[in-house]
Protein backbone atom coordinates (compact mmCIF):
# COMPACT_ATOMS: atom_id res chain seq x y z
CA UNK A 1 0.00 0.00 0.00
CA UNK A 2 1.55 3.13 -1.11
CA UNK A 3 -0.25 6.29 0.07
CA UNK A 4 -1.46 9.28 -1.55
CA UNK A 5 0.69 11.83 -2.44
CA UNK A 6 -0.61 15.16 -2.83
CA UNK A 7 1.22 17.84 -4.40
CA UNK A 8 1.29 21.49 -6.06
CA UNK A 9 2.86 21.71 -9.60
CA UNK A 10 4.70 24.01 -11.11
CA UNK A 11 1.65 25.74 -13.09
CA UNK A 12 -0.35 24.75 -9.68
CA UNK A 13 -2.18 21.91 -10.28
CA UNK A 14 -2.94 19.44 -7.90
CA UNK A 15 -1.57 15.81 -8.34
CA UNK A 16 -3.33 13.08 -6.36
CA UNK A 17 -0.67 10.11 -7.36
CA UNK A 18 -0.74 6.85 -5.67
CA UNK A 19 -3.83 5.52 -3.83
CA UNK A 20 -6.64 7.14 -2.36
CA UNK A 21 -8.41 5.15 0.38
CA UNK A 22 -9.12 4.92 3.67
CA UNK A 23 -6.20 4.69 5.17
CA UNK A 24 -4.33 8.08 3.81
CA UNK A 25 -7.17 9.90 3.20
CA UNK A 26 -7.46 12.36 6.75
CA UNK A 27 -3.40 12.68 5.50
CA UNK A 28 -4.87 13.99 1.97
CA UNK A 29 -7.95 15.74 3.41
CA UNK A 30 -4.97 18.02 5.19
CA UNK A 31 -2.76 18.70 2.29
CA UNK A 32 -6.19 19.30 -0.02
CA UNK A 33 -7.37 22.26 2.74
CA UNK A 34 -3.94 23.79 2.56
CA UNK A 35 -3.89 24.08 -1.31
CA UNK A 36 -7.23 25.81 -1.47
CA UNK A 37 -6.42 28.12 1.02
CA UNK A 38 -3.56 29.19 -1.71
CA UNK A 39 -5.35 28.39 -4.98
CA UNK A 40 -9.18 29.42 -5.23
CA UNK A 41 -9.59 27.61 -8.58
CA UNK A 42 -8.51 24.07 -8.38
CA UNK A 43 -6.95 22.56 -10.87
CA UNK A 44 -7.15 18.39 -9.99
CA UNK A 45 -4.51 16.04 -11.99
CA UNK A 46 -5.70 12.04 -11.19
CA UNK A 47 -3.65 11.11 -13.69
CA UNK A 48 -1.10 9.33 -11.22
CA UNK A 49 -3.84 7.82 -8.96
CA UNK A 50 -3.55 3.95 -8.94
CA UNK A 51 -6.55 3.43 -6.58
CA UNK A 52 -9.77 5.19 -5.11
CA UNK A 53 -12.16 3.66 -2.58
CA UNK A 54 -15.40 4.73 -1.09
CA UNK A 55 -13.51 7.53 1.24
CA UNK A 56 -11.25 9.00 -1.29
CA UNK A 57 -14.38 9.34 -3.52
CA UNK A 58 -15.66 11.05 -0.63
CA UNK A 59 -13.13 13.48 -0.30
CA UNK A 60 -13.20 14.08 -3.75
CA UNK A 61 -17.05 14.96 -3.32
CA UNK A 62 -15.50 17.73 -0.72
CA UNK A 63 -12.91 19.00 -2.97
CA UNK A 64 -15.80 19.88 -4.96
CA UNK A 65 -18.10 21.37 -2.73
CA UNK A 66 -15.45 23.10 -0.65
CA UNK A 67 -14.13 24.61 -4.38
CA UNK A 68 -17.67 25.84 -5.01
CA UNK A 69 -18.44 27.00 -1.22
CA UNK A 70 -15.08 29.73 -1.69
CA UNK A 71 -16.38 30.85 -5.16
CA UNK A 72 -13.73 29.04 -7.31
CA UNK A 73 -13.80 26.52 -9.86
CA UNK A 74 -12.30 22.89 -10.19
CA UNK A 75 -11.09 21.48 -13.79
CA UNK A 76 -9.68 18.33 -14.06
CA UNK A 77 -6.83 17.62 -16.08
CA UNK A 78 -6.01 14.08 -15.73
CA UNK A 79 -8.10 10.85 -15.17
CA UNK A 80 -6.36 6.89 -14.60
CA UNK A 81 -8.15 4.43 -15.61
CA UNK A 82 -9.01 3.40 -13.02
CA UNK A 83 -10.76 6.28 -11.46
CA UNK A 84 -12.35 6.84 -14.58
CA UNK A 85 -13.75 2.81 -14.17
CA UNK A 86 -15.04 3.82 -10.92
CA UNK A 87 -16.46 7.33 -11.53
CA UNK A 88 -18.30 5.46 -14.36
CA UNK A 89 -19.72 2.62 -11.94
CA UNK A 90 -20.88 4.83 -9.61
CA UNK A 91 -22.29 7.44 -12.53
CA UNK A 92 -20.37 10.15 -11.23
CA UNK A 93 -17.63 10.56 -14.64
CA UNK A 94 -19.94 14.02 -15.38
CA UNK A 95 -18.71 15.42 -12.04
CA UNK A 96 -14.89 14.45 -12.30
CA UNK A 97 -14.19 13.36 -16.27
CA UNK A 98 -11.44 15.55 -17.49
CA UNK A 99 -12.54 18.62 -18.19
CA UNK A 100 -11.89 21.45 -20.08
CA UNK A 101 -13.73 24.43 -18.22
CA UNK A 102 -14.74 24.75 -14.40
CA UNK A 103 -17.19 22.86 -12.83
């Protein structure tokens, strides 16, 4: 089990890489709150993410809100495959499919 790691690029985007689960994600939640105090619009890379369970979907679901609740936007950049296998099992790909605008 490798955990999450959660990090700011150079044009700011934010790259969840490794797994997302239950056992890093209070770790993530963390990192995530102290990006968007820095960055209103959030720009989320899941390129690098290798696995996502029921509680890093959840915090995903907060990135989301908490983006919208400050005024800013979220785009994503980059989706695995597998995310993108579970965002389309649990019919949530429209929320967190790569986009090209904010959401």
């Amino acid at each position: 089990m490798s955990a999450a790691e959660t990090e700011a690029s150079a044009d700011d985007r934010l790259i969840l890489a490794g797994e997302l689960n239950i056992y890093n994600v209070a770790e993530t939640y963390q990192r995530m709150q102290a990006y968007l105090e820095r960055h209103p619009h959030c720009i989320l890379d899941l390129s690098e993410t290798t696995e996502l369970d029921g509680a890093g979907l959840q915090l995903l679901l907060w990135l989301r809100d908490a983006v919208r609740t400050r005024g800013g936007s979220l785009r994503v950049v980059g989706v695995s495959p597998t995310v993108s296998e579970l965002l389309e099992l649990v019919q949530l790909s429209h929320c967190f499919g790569e986009t090209g605008g904010g959401a």
